[in-house]
PDB file of N, CA and C in Angstrom:
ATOM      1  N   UNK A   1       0.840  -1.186   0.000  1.00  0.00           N
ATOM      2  CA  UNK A   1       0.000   0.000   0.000  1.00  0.00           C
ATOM      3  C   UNK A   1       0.880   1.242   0.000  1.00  0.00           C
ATOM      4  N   UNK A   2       0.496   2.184  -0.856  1.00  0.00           N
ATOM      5  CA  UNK A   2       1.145   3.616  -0.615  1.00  0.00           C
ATOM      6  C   UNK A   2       0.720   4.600   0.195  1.00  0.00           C
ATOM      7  N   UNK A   3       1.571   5.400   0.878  1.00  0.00           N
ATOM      8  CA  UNK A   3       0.835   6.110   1.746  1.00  0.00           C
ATOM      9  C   UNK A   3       0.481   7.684   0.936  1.00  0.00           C
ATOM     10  N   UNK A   4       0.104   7.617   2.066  1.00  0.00           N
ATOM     11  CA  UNK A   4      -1.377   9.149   0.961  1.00  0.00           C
ATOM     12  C   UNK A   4       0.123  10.352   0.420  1.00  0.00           C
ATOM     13  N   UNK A   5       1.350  10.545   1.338  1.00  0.00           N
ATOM     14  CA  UNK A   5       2.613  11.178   0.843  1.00  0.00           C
ATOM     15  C   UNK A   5       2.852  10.831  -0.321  1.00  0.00           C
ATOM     16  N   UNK A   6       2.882   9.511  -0.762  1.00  0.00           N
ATOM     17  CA  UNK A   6       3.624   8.684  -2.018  1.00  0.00           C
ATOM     18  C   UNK A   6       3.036   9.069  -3.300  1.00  0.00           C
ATOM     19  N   UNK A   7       1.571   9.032  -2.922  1.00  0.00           N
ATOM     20  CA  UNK A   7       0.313   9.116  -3.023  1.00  0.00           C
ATOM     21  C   UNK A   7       0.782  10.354  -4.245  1.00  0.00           C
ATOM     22  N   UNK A   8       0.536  11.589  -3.174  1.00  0.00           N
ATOM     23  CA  UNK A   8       0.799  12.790  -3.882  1.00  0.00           C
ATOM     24  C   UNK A   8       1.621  13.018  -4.469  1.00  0.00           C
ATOM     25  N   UNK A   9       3.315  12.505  -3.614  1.00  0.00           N
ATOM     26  CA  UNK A   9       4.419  12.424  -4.926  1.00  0.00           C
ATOM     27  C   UNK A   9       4.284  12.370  -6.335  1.00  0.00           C
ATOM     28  N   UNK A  10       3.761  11.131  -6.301  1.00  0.00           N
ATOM     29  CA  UNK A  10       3.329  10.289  -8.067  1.00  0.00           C
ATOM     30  C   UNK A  10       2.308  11.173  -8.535  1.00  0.00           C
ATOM     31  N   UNK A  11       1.275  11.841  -8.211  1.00  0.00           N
ATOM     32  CA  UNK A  11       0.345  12.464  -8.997  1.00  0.00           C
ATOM     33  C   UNK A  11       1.097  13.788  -9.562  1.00  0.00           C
ATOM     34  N   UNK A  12       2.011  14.539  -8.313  1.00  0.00           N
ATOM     35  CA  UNK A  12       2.963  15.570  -8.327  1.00  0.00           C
ATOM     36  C   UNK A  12       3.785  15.316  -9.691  1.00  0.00           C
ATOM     37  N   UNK A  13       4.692  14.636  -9.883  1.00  0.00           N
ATOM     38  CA  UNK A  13       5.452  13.938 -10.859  1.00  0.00           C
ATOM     39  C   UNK A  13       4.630  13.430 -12.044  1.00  0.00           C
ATOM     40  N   UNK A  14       3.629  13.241 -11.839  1.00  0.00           N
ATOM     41  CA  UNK A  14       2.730  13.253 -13.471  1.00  0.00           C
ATOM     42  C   UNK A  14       2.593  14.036 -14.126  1.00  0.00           C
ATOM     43  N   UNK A  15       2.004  15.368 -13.108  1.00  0.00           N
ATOM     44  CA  UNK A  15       1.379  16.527 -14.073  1.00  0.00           C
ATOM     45  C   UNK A  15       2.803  17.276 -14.076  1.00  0.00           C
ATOM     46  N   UNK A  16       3.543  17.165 -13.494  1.00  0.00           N
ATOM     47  CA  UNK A  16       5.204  18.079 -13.663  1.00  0.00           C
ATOM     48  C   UNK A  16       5.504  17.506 -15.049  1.00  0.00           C
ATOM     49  N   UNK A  17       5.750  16.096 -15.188  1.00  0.00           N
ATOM     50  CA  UNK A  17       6.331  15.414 -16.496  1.00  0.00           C
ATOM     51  C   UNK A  17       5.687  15.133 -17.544  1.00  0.00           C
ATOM     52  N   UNK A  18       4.858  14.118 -17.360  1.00  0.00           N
ATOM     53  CA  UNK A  18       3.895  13.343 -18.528  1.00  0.00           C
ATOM     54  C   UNK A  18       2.409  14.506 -19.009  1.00  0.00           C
ATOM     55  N   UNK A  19       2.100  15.366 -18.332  1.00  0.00           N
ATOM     56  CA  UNK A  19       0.712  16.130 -19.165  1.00  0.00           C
ATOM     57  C   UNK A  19       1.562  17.006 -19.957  1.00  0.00           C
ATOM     58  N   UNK A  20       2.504  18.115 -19.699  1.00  0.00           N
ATOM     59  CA  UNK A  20       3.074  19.131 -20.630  1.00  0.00           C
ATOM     60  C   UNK A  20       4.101  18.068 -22.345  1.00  0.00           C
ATOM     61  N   UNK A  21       4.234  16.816 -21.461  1.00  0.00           N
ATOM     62  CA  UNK A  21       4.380  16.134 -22.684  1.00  0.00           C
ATOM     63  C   UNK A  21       3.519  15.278 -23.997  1.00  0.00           C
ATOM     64  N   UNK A  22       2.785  15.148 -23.134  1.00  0.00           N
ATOM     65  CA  UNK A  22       1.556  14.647 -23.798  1.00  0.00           C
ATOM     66  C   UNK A  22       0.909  15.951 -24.522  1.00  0.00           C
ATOM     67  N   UNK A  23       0.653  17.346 -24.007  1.00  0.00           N
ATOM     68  CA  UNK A  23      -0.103  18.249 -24.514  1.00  0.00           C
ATOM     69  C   UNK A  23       0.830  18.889 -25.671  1.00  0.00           C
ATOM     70  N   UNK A  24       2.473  18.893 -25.584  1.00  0.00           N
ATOM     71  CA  UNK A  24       3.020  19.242 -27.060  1.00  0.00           C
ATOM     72  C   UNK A  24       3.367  18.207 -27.794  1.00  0.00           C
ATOM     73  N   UNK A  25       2.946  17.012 -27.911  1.00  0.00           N
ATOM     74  CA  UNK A  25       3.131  15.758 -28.409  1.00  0.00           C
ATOM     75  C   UNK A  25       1.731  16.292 -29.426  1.00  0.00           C
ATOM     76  N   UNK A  26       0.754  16.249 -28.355  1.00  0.00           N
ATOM     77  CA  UNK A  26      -0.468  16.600 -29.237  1.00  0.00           C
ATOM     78  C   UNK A  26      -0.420  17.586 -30.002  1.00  0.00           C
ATOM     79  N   UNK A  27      -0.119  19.192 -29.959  1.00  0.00           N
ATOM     80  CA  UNK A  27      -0.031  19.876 -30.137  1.00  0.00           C
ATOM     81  C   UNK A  27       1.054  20.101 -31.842  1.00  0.00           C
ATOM     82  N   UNK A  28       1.932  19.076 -31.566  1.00  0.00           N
ATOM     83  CA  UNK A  28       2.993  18.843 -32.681  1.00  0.00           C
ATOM     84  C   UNK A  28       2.292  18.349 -34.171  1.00  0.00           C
ATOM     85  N   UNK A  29       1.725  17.329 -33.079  1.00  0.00           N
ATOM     86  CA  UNK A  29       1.001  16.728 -34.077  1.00  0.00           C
ATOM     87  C   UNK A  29      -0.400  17.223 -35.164  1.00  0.00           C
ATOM     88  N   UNK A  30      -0.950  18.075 -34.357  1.00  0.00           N
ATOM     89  CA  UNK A  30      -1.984  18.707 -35.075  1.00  0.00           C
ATOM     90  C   UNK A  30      -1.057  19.874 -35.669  1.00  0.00           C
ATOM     91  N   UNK A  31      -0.597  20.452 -35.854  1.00  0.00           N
ATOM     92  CA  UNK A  31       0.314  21.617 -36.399  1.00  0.00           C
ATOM     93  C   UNK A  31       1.142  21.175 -37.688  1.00  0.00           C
ATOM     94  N   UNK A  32       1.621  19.512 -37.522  1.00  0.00           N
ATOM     95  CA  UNK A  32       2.512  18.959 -38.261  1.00  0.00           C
ATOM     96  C   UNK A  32       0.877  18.560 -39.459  1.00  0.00           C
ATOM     97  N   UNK A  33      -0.056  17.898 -38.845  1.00  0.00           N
ATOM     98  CA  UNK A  33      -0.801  18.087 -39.610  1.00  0.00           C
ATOM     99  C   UNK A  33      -1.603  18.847 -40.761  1.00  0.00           C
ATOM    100  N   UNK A  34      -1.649  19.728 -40.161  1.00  0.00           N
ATOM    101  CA  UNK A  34      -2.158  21.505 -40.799  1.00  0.00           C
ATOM    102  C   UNK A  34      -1.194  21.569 -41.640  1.00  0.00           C
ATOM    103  N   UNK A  35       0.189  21.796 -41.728  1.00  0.00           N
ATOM    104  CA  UNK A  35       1.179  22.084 -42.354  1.00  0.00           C
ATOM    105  C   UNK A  35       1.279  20.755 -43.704  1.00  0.00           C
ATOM    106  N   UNK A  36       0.865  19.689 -43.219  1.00  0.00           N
ATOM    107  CA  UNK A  36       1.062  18.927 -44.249  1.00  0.00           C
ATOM    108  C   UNK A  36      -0.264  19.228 -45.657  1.00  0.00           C
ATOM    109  N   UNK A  37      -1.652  19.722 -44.907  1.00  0.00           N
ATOM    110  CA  UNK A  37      -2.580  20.212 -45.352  1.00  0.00           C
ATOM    111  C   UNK A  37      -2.505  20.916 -46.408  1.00  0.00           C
ATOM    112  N   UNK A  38      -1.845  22.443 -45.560  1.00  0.00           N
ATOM    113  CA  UNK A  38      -1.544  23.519 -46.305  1.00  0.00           C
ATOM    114  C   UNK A  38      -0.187  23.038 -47.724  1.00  0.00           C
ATOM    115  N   UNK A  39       0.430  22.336 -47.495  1.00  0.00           N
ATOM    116  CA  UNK A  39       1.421  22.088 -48.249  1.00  0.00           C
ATOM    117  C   UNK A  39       1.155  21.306 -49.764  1.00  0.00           C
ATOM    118  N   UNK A  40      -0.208  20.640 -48.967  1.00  0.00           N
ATOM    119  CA  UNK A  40      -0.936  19.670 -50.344  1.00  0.00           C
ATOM    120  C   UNK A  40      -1.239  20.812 -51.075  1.00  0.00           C
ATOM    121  N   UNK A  41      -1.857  21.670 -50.144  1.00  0.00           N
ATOM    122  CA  UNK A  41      -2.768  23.039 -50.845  1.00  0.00           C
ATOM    123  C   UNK A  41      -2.481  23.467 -52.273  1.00  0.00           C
ATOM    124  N   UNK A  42      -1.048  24.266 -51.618  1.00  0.00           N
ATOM    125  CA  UNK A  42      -0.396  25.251 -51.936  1.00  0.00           C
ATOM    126  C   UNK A  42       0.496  24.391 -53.627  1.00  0.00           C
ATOM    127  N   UNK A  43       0.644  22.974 -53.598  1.00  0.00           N
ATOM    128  CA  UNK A  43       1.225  21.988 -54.674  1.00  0.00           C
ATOM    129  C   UNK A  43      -0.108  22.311 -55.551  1.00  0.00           C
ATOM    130  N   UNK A  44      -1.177  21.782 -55.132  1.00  0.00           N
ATOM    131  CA  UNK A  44      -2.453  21.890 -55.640  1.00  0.00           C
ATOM    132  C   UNK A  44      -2.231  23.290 -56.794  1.00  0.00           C
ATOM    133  N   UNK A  45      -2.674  24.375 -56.166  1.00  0.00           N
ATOM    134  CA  UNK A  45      -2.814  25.514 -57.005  1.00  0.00           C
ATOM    135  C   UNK A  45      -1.801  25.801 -57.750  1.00  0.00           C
ATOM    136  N   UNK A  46      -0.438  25.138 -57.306  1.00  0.00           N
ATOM    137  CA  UNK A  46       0.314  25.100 -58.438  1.00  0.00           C
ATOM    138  C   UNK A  46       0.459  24.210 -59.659  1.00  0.00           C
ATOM    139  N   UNK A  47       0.243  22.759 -59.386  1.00  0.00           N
ATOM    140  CA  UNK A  47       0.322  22.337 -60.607  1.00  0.00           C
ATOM    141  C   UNK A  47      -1.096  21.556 -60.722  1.00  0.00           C
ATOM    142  N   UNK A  48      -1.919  22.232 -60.054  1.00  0.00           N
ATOM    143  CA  UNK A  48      -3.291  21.698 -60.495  1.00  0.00           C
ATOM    144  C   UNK A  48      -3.327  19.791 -60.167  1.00  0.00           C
ATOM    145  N   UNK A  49      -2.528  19.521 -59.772  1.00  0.00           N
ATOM    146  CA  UNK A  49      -2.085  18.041 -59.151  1.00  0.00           C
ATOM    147  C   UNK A  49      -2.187  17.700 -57.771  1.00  0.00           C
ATOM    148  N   UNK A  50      -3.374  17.376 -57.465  1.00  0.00           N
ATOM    149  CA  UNK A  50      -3.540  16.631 -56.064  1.00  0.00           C
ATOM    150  C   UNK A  50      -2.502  15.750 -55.635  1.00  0.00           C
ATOM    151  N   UNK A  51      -1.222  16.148 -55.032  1.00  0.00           N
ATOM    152  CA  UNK A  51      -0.074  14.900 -54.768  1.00  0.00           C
ATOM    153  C   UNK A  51      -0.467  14.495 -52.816  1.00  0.00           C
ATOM    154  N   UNK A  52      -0.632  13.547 -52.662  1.00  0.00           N
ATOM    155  CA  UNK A  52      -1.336  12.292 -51.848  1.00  0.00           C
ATOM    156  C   UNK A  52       0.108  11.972 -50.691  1.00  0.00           C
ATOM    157  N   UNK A  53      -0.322  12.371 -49.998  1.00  0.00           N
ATOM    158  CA  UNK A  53       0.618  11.511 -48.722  1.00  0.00           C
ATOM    159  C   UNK A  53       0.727  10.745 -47.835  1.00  0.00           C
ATOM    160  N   UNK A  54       0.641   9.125 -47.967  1.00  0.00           N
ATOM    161  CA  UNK A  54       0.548   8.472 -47.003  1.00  0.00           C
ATOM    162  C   UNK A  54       1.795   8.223 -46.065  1.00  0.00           C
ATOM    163  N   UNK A  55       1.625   7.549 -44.815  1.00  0.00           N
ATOM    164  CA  UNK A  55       2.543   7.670 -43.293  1.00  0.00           C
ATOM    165  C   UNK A  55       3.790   7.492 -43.803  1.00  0.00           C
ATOM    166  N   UNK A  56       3.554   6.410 -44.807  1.00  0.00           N
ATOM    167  CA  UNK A  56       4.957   5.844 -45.745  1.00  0.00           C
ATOM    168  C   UNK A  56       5.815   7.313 -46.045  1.00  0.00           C
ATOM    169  N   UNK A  57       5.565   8.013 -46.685  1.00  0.00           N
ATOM    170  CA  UNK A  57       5.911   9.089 -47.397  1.00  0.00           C
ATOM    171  C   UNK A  57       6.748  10.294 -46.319  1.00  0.00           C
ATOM    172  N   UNK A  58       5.833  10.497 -44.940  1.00  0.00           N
ATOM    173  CA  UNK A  58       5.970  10.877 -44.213  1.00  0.00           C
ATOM    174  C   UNK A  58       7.422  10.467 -43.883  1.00  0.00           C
ATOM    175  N   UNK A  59       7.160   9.235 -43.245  1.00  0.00           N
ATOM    176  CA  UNK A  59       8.213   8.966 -42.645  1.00  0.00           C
ATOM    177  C   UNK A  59       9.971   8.779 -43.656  1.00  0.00           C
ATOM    178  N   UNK A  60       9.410   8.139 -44.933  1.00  0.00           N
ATOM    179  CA  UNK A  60      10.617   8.807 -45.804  1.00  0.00           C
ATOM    180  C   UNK A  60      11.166  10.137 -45.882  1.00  0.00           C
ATOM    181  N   UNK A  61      10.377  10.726 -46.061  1.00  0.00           N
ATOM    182  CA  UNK A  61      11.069  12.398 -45.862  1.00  0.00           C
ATOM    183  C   UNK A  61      11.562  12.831 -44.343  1.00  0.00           C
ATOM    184  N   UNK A  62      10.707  12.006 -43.403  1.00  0.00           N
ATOM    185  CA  UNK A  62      11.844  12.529 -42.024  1.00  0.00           C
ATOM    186  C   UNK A  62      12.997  11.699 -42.008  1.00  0.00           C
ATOM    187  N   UNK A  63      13.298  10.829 -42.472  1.00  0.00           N
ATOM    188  CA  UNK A  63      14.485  10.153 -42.248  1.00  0.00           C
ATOM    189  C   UNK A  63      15.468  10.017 -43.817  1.00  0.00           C
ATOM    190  N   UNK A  64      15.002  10.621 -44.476  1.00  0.00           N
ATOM    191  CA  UNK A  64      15.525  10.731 -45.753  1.00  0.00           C
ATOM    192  C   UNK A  64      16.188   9.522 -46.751  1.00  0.00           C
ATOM    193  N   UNK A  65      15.164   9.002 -46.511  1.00  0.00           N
ATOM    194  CA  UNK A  65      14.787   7.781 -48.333  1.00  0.00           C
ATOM    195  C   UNK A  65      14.229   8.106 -48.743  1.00  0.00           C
ATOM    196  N   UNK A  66      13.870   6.452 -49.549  1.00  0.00           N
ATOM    197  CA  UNK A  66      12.864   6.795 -50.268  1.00  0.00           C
ATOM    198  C   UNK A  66      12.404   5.236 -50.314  1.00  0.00           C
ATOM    199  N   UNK A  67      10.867   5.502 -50.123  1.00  0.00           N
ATOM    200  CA  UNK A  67      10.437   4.460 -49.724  1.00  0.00           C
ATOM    201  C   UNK A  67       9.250   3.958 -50.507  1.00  0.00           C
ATOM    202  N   UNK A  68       9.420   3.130 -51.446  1.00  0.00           N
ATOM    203  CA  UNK A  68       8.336   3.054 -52.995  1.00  0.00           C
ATOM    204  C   UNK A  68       7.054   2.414 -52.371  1.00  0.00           C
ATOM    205  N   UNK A  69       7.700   1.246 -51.295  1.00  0.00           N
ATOM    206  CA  UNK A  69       6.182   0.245 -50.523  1.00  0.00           C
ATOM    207  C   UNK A  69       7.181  -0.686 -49.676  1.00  0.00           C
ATOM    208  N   UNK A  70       6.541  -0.154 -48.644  1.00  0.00           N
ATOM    209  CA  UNK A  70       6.795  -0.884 -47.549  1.00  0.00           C
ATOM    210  C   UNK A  70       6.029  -2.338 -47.011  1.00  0.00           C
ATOM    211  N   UNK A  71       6.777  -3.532 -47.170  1.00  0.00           N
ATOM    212  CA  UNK A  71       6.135  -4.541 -46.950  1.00  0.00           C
ATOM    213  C   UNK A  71       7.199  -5.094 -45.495  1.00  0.00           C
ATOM    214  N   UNK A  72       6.364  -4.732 -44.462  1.00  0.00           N
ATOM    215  CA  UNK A  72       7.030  -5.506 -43.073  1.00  0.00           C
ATOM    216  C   UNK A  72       6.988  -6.742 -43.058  1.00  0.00           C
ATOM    217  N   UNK A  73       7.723  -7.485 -42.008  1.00  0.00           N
ATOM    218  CA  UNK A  73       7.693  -9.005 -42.249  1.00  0.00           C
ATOM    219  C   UNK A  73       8.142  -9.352 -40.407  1.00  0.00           C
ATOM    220  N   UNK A  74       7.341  -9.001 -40.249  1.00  0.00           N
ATOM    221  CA  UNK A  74       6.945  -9.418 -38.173  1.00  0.00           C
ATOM    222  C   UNK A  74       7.135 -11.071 -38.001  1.00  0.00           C
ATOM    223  N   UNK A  75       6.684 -11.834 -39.156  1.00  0.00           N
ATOM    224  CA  UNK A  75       6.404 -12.707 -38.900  1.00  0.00           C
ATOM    225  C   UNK A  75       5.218 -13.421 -38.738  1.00  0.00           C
ATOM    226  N   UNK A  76       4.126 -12.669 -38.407  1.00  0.00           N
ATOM    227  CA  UNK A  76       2.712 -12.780 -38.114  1.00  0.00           C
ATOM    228  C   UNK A  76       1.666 -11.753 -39.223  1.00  0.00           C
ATOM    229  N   UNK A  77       1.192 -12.393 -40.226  1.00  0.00           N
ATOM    230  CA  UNK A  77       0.416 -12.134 -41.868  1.00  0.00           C
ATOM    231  C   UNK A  77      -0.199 -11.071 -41.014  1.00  0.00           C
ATOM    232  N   UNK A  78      -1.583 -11.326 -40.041  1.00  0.00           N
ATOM    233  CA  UNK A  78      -2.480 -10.019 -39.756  1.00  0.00           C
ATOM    234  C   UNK A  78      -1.615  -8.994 -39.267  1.00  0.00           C
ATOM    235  N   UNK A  79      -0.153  -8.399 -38.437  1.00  0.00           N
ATOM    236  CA  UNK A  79       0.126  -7.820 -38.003  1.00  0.00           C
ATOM    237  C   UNK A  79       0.261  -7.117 -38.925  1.00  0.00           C
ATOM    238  N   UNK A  80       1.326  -8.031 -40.363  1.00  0.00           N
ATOM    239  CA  UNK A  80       2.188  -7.190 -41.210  1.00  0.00           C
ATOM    240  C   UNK A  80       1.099  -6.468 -42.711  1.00  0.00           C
ATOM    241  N   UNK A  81      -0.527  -7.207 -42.380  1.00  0.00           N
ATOM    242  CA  UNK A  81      -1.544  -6.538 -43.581  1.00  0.00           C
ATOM    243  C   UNK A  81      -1.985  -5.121 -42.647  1.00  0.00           C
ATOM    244  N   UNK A  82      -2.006  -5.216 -41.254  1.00  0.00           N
ATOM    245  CA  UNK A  82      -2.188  -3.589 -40.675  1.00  0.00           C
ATOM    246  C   UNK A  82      -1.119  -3.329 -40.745  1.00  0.00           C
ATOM    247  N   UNK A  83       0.127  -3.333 -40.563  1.00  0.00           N
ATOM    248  CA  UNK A  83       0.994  -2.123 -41.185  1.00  0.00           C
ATOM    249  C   UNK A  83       1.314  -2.347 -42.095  1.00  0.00           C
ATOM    250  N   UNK A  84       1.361  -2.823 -42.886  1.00  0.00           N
ATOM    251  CA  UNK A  84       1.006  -2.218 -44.388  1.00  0.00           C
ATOM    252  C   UNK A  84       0.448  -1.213 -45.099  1.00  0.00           C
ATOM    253  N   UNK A  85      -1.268  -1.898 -43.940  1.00  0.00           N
ATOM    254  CA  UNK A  85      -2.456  -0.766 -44.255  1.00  0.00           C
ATOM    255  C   UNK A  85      -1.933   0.932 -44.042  1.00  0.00           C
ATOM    256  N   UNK A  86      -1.811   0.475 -42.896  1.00  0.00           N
ATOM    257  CA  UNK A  86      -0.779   1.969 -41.703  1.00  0.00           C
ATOM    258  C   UNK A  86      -0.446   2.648 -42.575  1.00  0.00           C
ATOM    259  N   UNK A  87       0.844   2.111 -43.171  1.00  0.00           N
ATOM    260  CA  UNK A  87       1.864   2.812 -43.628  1.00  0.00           C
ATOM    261  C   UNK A  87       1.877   3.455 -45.170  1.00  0.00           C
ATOM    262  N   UNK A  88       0.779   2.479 -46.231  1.00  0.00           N
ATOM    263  CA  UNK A  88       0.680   2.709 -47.130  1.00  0.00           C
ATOM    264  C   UNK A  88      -0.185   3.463 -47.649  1.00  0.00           C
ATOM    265  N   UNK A  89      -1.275   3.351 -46.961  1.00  0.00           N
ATOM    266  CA  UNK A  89      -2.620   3.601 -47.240  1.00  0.00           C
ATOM    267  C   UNK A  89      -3.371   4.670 -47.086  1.00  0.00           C
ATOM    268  N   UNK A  90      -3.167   5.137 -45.397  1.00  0.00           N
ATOM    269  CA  UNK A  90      -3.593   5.870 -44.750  1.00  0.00           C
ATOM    270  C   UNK A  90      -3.265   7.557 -44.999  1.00  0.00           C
ATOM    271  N   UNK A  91      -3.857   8.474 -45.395  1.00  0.00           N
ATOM    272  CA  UNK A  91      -3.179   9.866 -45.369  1.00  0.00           C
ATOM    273  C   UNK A  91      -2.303  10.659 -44.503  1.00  0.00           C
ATOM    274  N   UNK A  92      -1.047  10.712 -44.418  1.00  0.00           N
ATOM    275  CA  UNK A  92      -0.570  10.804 -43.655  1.00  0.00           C
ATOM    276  C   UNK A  92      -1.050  12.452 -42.604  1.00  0.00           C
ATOM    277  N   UNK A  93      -2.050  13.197 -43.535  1.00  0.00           N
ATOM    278  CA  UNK A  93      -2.691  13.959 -42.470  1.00  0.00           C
ATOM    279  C   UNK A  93      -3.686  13.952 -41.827  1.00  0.00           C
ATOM    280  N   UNK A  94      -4.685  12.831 -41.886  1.00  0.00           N
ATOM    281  CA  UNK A  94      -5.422  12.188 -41.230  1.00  0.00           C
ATOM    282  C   UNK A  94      -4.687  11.413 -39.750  1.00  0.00           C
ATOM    283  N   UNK A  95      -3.619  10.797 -40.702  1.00  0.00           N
ATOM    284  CA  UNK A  95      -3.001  10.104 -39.461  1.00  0.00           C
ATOM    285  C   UNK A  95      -2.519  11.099 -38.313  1.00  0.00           C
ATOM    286  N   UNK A  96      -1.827  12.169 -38.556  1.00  0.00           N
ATOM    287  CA  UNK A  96      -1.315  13.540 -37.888  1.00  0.00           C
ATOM    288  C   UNK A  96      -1.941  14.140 -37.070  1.00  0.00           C
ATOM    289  N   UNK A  97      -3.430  14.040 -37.940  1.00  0.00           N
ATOM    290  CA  UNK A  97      -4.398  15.041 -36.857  1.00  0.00           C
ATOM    291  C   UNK A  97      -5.746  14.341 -36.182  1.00  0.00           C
ATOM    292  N   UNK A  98      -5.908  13.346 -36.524  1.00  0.00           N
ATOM    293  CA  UNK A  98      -6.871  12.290 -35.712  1.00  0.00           C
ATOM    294  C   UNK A  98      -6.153  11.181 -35.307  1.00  0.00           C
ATOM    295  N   UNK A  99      -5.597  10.200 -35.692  1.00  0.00           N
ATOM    296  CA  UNK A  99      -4.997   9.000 -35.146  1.00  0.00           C
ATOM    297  C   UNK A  99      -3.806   9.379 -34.458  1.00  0.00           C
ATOM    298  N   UNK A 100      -2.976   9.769 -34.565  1.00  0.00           N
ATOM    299  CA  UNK A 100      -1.948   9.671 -33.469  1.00  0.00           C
ATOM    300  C   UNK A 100      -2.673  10.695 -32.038  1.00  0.00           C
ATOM    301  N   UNK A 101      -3.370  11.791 -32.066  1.00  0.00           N
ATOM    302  CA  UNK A 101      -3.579  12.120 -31.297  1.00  0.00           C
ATOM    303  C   UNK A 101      -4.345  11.435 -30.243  1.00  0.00           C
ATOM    304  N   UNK A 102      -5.487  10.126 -30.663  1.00  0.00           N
ATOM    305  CA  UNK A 102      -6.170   9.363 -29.913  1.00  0.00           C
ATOM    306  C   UNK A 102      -5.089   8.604 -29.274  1.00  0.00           C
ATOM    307  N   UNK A 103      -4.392   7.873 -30.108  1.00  0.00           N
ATOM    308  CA  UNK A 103      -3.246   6.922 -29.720  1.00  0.00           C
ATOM    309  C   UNK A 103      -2.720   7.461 -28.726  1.00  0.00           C
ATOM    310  N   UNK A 104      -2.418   8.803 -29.045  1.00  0.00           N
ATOM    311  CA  UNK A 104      -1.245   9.723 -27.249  1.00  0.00           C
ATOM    312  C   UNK A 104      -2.787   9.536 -26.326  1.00  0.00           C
ATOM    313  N   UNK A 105      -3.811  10.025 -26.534  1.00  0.00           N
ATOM    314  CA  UNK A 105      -5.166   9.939 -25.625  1.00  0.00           C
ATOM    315  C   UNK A 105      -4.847   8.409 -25.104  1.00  0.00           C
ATOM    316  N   UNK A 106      -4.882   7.456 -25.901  1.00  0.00           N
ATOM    317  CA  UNK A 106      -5.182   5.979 -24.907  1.00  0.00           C
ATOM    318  C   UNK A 106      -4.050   5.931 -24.381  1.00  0.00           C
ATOM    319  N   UNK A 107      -2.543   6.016 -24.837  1.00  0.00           N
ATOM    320  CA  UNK A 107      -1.627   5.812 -24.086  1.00  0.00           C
ATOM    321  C   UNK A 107      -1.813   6.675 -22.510  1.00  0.00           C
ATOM    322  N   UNK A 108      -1.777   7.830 -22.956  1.00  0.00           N
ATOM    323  CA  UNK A 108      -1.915   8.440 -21.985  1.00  0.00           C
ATOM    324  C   UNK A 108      -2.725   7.841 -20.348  1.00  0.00           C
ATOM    325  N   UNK A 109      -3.833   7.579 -20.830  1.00  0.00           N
ATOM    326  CA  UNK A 109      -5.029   7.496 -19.854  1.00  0.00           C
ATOM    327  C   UNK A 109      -5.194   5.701 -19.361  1.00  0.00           C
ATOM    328  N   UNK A 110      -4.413   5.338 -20.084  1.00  0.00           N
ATOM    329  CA  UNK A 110      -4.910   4.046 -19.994  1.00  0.00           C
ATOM    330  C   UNK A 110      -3.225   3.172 -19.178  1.00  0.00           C
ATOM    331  N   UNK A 111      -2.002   4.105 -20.156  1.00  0.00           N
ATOM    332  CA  UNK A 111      -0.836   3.639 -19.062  1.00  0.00           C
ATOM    333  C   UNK A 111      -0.300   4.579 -17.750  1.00  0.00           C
ATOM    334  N   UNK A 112      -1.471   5.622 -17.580  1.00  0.00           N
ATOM    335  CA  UNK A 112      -0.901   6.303 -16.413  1.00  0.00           C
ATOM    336  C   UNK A 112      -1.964   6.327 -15.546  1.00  0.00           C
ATOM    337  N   UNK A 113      -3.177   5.719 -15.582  1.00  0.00           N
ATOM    338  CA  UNK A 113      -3.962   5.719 -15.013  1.00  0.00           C
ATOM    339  C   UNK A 113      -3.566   4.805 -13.643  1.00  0.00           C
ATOM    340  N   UNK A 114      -3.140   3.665 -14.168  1.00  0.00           N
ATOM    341  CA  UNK A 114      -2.471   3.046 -12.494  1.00  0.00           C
ATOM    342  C   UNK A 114      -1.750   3.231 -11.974  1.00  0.00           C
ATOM    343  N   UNK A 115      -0.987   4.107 -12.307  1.00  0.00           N
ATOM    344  CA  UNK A 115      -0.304   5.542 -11.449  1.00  0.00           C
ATOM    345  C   UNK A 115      -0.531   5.949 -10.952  1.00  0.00           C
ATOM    346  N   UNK A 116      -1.912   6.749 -11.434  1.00  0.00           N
ATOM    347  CA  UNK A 116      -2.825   7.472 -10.076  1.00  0.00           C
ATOM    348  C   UNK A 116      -3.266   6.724  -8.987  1.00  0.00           C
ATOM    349  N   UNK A 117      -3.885   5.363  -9.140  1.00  0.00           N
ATOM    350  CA  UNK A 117      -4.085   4.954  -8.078  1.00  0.00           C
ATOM    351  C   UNK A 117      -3.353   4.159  -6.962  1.00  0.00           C
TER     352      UNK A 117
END
């Protein structure tokens, strides 16, 4: 059992560390989103060419390849047809500004929740 001191420590040490990280995690992410938005935009009115960005794409340009199709190999078929899906499929500003932000939401709430108590 913890005592009600310990108690407060750990809640103390949550909101000091893990919320201001979680809130510019989020924050990154919707911004990184917008920007990827505006960027389709702005290609758009220039060459009249809708150019498409899935996570794949994303993540090639932060780490600088180039990445034609990503086929993982986990070992396990259903793991490696969702990331596939993930990586290939998905818009990577959809992913930016709705899915990763839930993902930080469940992580968040769901691995710090027995913390609090």
């Amino acid at each position: 059992m913890q005592s009600k001191k310990e108690k407060e420590i750990i809640e103390e040490l949550i909101s000091i560390l893990f919320i201001p990280l979680y809130i510019c995690l989020f924050f990154c992410s919707i911004g990184a989103g917008c920007f990827v938005i505006i960027w389709q935009c702005l290609r758009w009115l220039k060459d009249g060419v809708w150019q498409g960005m899935a996570v794949r794409d994303g993540l090639a340009w932060q780490y600088g390849t180039t990445m034609s199709h990503y086929s993982p190999d986990t070992g396990y078929l259903g793991v490696d047809k969702i990331l596939t899906y993930i990586l290939n499929d998905i818009p990577l500003s959809l992913f930016l500004l709705f899915i990763f932000p839930v993902i930080l939401a469940a992580i968040f709430f769901v691995f710090l929740k027995p913390l609090r108590n």
